[in-house]
Protein backbone atom coordinates (compact mmCIF):
# COMPACT_ATOMS: atom_id res chain seq x y z
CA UNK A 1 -8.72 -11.07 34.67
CA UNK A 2 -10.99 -9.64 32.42
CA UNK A 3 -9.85 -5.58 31.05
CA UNK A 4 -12.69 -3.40 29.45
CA UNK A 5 -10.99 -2.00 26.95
CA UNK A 6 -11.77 1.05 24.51
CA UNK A 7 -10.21 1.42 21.29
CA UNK A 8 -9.55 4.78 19.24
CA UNK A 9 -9.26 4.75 15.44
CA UNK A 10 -10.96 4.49 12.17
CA UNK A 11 -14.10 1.92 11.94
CA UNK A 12 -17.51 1.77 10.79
CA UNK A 13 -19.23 4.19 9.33
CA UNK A 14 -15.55 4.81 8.35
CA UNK A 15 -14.56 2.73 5.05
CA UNK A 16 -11.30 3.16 6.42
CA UNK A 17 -9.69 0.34 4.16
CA UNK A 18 -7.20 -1.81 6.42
CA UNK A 19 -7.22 0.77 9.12
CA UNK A 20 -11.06 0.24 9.74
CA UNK A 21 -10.60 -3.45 9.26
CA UNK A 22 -7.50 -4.03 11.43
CA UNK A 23 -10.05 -2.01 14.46
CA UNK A 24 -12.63 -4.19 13.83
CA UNK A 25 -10.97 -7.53 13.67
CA UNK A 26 -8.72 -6.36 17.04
CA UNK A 27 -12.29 -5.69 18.91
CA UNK A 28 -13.38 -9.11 18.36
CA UNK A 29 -10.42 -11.03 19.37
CA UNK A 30 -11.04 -8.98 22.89
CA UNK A 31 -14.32 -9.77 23.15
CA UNK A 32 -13.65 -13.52 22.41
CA UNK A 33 -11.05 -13.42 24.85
CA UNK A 34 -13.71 -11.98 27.63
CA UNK A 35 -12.68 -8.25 27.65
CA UNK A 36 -15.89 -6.02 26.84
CA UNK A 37 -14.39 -3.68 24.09
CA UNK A 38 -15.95 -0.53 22.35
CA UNK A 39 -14.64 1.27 19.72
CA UNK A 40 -14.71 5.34 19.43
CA UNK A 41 -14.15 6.27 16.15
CA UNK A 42 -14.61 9.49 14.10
CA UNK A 43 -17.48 11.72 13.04
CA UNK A 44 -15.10 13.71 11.14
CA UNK A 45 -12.16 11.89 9.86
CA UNK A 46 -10.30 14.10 7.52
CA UNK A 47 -11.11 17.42 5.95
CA UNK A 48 -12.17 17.12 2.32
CA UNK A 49 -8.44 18.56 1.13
CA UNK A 50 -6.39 15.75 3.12
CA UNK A 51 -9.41 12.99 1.68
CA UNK A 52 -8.27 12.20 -1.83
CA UNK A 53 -10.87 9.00 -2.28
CA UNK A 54 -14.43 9.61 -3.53
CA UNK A 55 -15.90 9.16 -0.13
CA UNK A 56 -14.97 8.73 3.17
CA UNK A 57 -18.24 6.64 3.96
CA UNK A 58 -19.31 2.76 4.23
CA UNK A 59 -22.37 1.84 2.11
CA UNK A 60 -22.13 -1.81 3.67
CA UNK A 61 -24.46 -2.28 7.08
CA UNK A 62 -22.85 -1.83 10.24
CA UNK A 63 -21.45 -5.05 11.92
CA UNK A 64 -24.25 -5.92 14.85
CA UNK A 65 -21.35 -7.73 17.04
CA UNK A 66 -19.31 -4.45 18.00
CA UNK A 67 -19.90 -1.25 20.13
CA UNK A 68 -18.85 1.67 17.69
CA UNK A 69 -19.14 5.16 19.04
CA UNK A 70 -18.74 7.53 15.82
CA UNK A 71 -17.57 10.53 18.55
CA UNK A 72 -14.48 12.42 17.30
CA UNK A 73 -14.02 15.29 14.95
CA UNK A 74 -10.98 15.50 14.17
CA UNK A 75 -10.70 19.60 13.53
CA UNK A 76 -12.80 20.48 16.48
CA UNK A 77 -10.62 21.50 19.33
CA UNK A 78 -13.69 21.68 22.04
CA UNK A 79 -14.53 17.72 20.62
CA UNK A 80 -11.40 16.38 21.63
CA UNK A 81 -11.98 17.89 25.10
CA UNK A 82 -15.57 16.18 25.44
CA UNK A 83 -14.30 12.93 24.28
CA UNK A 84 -11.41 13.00 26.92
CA UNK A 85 -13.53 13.91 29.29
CA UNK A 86 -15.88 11.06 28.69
CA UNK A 87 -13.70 8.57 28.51
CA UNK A 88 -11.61 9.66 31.47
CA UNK A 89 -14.95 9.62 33.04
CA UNK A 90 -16.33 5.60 31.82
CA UNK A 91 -12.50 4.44 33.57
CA UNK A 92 -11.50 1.63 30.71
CA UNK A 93 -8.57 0.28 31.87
CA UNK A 94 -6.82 0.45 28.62
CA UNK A 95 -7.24 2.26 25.67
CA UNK A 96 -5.45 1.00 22.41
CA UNK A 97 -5.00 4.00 20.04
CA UNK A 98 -3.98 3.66 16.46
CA UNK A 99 -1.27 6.51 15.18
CA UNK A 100 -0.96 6.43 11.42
CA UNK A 101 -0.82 10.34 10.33
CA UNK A 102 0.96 13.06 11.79
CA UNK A 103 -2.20 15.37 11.01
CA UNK A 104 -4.27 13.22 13.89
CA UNK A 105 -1.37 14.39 16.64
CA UNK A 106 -3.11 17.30 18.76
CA UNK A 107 -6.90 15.68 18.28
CA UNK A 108 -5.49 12.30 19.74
CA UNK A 109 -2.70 13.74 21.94
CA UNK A 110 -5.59 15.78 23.91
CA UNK A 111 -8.22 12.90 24.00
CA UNK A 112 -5.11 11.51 25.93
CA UNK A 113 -4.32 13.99 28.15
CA UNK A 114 -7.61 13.83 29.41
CA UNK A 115 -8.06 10.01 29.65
CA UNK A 116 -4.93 10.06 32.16
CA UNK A 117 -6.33 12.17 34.12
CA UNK A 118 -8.24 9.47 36.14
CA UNK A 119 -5.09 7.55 37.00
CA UNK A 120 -6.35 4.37 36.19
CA UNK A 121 -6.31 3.97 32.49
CA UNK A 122 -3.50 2.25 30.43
CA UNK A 123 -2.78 3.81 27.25
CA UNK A 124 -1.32 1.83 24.24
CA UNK A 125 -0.62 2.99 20.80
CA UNK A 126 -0.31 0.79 17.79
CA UNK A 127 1.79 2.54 15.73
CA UNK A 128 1.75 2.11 12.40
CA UNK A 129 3.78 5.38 10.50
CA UNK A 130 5.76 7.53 12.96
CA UNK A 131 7.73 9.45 10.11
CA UNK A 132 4.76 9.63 7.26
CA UNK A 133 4.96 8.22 3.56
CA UNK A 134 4.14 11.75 2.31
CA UNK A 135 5.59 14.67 4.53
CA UNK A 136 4.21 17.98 5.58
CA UNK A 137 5.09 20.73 7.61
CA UNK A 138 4.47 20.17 11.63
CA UNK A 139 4.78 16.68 11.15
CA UNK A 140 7.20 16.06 13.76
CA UNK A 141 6.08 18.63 16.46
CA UNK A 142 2.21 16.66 15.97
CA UNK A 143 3.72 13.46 16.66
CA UNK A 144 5.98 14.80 19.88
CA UNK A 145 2.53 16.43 20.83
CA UNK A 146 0.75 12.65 20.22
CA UNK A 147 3.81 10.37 22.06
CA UNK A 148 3.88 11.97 25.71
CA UNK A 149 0.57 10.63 27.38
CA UNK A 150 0.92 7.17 25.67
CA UNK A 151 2.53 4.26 28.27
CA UNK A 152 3.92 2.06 25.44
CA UNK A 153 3.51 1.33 22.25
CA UNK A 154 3.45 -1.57 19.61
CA UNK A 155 4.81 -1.16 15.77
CA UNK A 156 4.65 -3.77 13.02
CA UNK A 157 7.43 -3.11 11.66
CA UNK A 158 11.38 -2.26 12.54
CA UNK A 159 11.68 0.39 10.90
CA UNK A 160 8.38 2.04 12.99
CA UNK A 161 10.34 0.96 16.00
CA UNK A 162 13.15 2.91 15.23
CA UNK A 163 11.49 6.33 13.87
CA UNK A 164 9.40 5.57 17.44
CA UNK A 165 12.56 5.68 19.32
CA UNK A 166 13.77 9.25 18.10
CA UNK A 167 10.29 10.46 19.60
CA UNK A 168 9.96 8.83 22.71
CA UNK A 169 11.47 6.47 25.45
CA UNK A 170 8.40 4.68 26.79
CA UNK A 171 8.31 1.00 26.29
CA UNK A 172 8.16 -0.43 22.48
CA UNK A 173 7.06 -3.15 21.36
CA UNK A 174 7.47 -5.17 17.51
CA UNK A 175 4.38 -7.73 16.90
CA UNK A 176 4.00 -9.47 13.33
CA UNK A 177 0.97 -8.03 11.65
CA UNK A 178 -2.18 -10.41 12.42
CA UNK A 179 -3.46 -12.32 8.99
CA UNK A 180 -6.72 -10.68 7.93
CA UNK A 181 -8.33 -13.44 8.00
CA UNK A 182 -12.03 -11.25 8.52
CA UNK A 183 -12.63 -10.82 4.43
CA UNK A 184 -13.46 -14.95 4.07
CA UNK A 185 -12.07 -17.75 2.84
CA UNK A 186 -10.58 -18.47 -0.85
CA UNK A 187 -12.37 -19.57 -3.29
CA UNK A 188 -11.29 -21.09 -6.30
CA UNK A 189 -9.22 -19.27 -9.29
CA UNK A 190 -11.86 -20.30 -11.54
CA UNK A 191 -14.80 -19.33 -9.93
CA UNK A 192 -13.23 -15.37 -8.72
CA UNK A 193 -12.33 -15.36 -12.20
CA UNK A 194 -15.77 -15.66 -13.45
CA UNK A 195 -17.17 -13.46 -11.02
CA UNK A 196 -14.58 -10.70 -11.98
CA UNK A 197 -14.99 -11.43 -15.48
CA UNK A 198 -11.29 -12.24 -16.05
CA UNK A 199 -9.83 -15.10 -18.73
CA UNK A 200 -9.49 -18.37 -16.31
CA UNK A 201 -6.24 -18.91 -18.62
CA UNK A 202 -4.17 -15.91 -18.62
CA UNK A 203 -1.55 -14.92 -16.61
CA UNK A 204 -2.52 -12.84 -13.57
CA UNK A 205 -0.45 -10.60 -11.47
CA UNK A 206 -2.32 -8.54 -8.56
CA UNK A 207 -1.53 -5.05 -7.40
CA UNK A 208 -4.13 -4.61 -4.72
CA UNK A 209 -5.33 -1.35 -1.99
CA UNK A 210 -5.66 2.35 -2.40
CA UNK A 211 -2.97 3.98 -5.52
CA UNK A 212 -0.52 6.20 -3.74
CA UNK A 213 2.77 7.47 -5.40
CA UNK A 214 4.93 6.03 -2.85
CA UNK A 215 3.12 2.60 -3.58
CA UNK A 216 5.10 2.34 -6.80
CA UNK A 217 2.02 1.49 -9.08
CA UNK A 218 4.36 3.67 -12.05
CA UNK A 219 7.44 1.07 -11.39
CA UNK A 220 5.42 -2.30 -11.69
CA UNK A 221 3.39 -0.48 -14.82
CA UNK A 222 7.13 -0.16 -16.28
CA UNK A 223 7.79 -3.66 -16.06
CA UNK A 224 4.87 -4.64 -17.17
CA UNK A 225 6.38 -2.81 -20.59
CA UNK A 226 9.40 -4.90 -19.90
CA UNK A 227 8.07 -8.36 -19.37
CA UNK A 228 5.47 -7.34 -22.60
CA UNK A 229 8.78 -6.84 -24.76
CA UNK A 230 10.04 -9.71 -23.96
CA UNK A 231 7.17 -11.39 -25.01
CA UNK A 232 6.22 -12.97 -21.57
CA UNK A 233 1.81 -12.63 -21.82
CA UNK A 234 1.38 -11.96 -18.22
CA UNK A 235 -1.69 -9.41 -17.22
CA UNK A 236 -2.00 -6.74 -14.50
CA UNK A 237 -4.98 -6.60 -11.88
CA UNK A 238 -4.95 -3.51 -10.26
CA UNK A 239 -7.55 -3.63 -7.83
CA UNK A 240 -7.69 -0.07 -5.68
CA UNK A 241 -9.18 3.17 -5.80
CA UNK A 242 -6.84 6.16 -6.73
CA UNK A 243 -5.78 8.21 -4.14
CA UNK A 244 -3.77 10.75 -6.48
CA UNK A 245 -4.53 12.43 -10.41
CA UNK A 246 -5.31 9.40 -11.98
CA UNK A 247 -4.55 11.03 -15.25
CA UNK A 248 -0.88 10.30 -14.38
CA UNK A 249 -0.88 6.82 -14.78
CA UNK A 250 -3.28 6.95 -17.71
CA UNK A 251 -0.82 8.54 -19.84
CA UNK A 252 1.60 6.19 -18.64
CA UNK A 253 0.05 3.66 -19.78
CA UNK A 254 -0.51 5.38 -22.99
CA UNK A 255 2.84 6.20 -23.16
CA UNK A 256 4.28 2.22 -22.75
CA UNK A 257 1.34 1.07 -24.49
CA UNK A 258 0.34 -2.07 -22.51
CA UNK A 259 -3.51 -1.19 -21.84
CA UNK A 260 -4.02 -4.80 -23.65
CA UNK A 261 -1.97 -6.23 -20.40
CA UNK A 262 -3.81 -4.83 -17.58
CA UNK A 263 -7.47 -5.03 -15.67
CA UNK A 264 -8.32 -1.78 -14.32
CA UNK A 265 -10.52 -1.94 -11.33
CA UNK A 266 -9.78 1.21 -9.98
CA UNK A 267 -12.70 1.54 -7.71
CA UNK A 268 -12.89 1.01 -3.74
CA UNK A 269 -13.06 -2.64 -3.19
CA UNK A 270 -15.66 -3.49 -0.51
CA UNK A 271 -15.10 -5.93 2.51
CA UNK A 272 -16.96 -8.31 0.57
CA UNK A 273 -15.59 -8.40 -2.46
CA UNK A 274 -11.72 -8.97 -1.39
CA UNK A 275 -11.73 -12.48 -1.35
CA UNK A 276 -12.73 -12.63 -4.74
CA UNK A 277 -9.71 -10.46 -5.84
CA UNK A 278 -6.99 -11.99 -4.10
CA UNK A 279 -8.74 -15.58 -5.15
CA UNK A 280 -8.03 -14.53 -8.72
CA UNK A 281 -4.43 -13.68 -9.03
CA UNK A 282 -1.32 -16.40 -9.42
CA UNK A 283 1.00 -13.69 -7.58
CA UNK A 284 0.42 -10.51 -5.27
CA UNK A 285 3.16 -7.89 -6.55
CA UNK A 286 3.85 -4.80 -4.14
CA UNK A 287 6.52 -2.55 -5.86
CA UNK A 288 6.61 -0.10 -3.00
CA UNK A 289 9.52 2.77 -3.32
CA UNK A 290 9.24 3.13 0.08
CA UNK A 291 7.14 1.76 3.23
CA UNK A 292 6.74 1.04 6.85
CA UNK A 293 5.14 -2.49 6.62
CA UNK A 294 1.72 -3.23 4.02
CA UNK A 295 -1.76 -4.81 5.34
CA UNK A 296 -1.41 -6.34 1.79
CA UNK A 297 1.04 -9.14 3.33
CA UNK A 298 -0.93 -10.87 5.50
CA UNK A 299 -3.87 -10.45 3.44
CA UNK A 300 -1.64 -12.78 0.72
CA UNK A 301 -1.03 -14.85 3.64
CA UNK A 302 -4.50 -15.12 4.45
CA UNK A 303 -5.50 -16.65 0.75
CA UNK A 304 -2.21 -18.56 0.58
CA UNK A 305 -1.09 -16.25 -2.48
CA UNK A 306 2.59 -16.10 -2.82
CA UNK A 307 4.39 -12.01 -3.03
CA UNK A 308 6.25 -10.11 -4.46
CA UNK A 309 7.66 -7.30 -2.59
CA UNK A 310 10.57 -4.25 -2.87
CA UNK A 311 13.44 -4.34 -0.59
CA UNK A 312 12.23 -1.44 1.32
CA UNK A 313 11.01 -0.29 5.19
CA UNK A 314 9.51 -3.37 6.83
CA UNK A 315 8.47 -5.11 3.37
CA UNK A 316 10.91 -7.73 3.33
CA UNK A 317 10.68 -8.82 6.55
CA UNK A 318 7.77 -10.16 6.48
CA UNK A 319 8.74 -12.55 3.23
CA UNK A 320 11.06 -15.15 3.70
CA UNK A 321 12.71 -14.86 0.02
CA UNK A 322 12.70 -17.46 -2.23
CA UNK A 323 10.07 -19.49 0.08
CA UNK A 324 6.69 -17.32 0.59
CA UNK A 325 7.59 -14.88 -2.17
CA UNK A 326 10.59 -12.90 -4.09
CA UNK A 327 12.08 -9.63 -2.87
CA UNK A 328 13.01 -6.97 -5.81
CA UNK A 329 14.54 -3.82 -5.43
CA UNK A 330 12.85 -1.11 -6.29
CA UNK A 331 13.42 -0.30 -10.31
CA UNK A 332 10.82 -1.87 -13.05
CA UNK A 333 14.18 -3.84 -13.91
CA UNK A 334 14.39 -5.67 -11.09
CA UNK A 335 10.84 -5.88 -10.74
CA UNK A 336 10.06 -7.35 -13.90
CA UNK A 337 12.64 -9.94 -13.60
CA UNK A 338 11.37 -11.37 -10.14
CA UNK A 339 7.82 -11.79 -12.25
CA UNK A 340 9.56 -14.09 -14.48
CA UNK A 341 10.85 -15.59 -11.57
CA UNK A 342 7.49 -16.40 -10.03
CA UNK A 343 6.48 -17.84 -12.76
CA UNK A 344 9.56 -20.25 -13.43
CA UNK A 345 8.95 -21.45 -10.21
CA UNK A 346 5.30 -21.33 -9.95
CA UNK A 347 2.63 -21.17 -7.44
CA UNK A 348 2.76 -24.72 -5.87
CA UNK A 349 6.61 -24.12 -5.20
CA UNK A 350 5.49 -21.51 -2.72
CA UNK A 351 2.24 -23.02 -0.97
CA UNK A 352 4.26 -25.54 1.48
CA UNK A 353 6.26 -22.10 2.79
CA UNK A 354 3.23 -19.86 2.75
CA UNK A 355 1.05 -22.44 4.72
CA UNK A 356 3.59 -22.83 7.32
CA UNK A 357 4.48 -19.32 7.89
CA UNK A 358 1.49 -17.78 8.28
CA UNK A 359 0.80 -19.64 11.16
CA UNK A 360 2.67 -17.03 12.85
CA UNK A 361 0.27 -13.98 12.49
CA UNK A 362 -1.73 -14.84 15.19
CA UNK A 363 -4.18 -11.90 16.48
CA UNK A 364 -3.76 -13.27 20.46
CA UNK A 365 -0.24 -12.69 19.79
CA UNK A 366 -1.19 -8.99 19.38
CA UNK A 367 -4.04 -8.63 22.14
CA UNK A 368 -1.96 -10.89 24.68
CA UNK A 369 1.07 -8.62 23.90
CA UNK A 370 -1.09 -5.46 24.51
CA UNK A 371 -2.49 -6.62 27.44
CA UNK A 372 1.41 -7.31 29.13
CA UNK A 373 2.07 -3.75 28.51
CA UNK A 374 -0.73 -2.35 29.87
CA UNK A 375 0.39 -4.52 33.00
CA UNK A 376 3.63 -3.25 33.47
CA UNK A 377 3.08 -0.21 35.48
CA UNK A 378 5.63 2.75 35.18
């Protein structure tokens, strides 16, 4: 039984980073399945103060094997109403909705009041932050306002399941996060290397996606001081455009004097350039003070490059320790340790264990789990 399906969320013109990607990749895994999927994504996204990139906009051409309609503005009250009322109208019979921000609550939570209006539709929300990273005021009334016309929902990580659960008692669901396996195959050290213009013989560690302060770029540029003092010649790719005062971590690194140990390629990283980034590195490190779960992880899956993560939110359990990566707590101590670690053991210690878990992260896993929701009438 074939579904037409909508989705809601970030995609292209959007440069959404994984959020764009993740839409994208989910549409075509419905479509190969058989189920005729369109995406309705925004005109408006954010308003310039809650946008702290350069530019909210793709400069890549639109993909020519999905149905984008860039429909809703996320500020504009009487918007929400016409795209409810269209889509209540077309009858999908599911909608999948991303929820990642509080600030998207009432703009979603109406499009969804009107969609159930027509008594047919399914609604399912991928949830990926419930309680956010970075915490304003009417954060939880948006997301009470967002929960009540959605039939179930699907998080990636525990800890999203059980912020979910003090907001809601509609079905919940916990699915692995799907490999991005849509930026390409690896190539070979050498060769990303020489496109990135990087010494094929130094150490290199990645920190990879958009610089956030809850990201903990500050704690991994701390034990890169550490690991420098103790003489260990390991360099720092950090690949990601800042989403925060840059000046910051400039006179940070001033301050611990390690600019000769790091790359800075603090730009946004196109769709097309990824593989070439996570080619390049020995080890992905993600020194997170605090998280949900990261899109970084099964991107490292994806290129077969073992990870180093913090002991915090859903992080860790998507690592087995010791066999696709090391888990660190969240100090540069710690951190900087469990880089010497990586090294002692090296990356071929890893690749049996990364190979065989990432077999897991299936995308049918996701759309088949979806799809048993939506079937479950209540």
């Amino acid at each position: 039984m074939h579904e037409k399906v909508v989705i809601i969320g970030p995609a292209y013109p959007l440069r959404g980073g994984g959020l764009a990607s993740f839409n994208e990749r989910l549409a075509r895994q419905f479509q190969t399945q058989g189920h005729p999927t369109s995406i309705y994504t925004f005109s408006l996204q954010y308003p310039g103060f809650l946008f702290p990139g350069k530019s909210q906009y793709s400069t890549e051409p639109p993909p020519s094997d999905l149905k984008i309609n860039v429909r809703i503005n996320s500020i504009n009250p009487f918007n929400w109403i016409s795209t409810g009322r269209e889509l209540s109208r077309i009858k999908p019979d599911l909608v999948v909705i991303r929820y990642w921000l509080p600030f998207m609550g009432p703009c979603l939570g109406t499009i969804l009041r009107f969609v159930r209006r027509n008594n047919h539709t399914r609604i399912i929300c991928i949830a990926d932050n419930v309680i956010p990273h970075e915490k304003r005021p009417g954060d939880s009334l948006f997301t009470k306002y967002f929960v009540q016309p959605v039939h179930a929902f699907i998080t990636m990580s525990e800890t999203v399941l059980q912020d979910l659960k003090k907001f809601t008692n509609s079905p919940v669901r916990q699915v692995i996060h799907p490999l991005y396996d849509n930026f390409g195959q690896g190539i070979s050290k050498a060769e990303a290397r020489s496109y990135l213009n990087l010494p094929l013989q130094k150490k290199i560690i990645l920190f990879f996606g958009f610089i956030r302060h809850y990201k903990g770029l500050d704690l991994l540029l701390r034990a890169m001081k550490i690991l420098k003092e103790k003489g260990h010649d390991v360099h720092l790719l950090i690949a990601g455009e800042f989403y925060e005062d840059r000046r910051v971590y400039d006179e940070l690194i001033e301050e611990l004097e390690i600019k000769d140990r790091l790359f800075l390629h603090t730009e946004f990283i196109a769709d097309k350039e990824v593989h070439y980034y996570l080619s390049a590195a020995d080890f992905v490190v993600q020194p997170y003070r605090n998280a949900t779960q990261s899109g970084v992880t099964p991107l490292a899956y994806h290129f077969e490059k073992p990870m180093l993560v913090t002991r915090v939110g859903g992080l860790p359990d998507s690592v087995v320790d010791g066999f696709s990566g090391l888990v660190a707590e969240p100090n540069p101590n710690s951190i900087a340790m469990k880089i010497e670690e990586l090294y002692q053991l090296g990356e071929n210690h890893f690749l049996p264990h990364l190979c065989e878990e990432k077999k897991k992260y299936s995308w049918s896993v996701l759309t088949e789990t979806i799809l048993e929701l939506s079937r479950k009438k209540s």
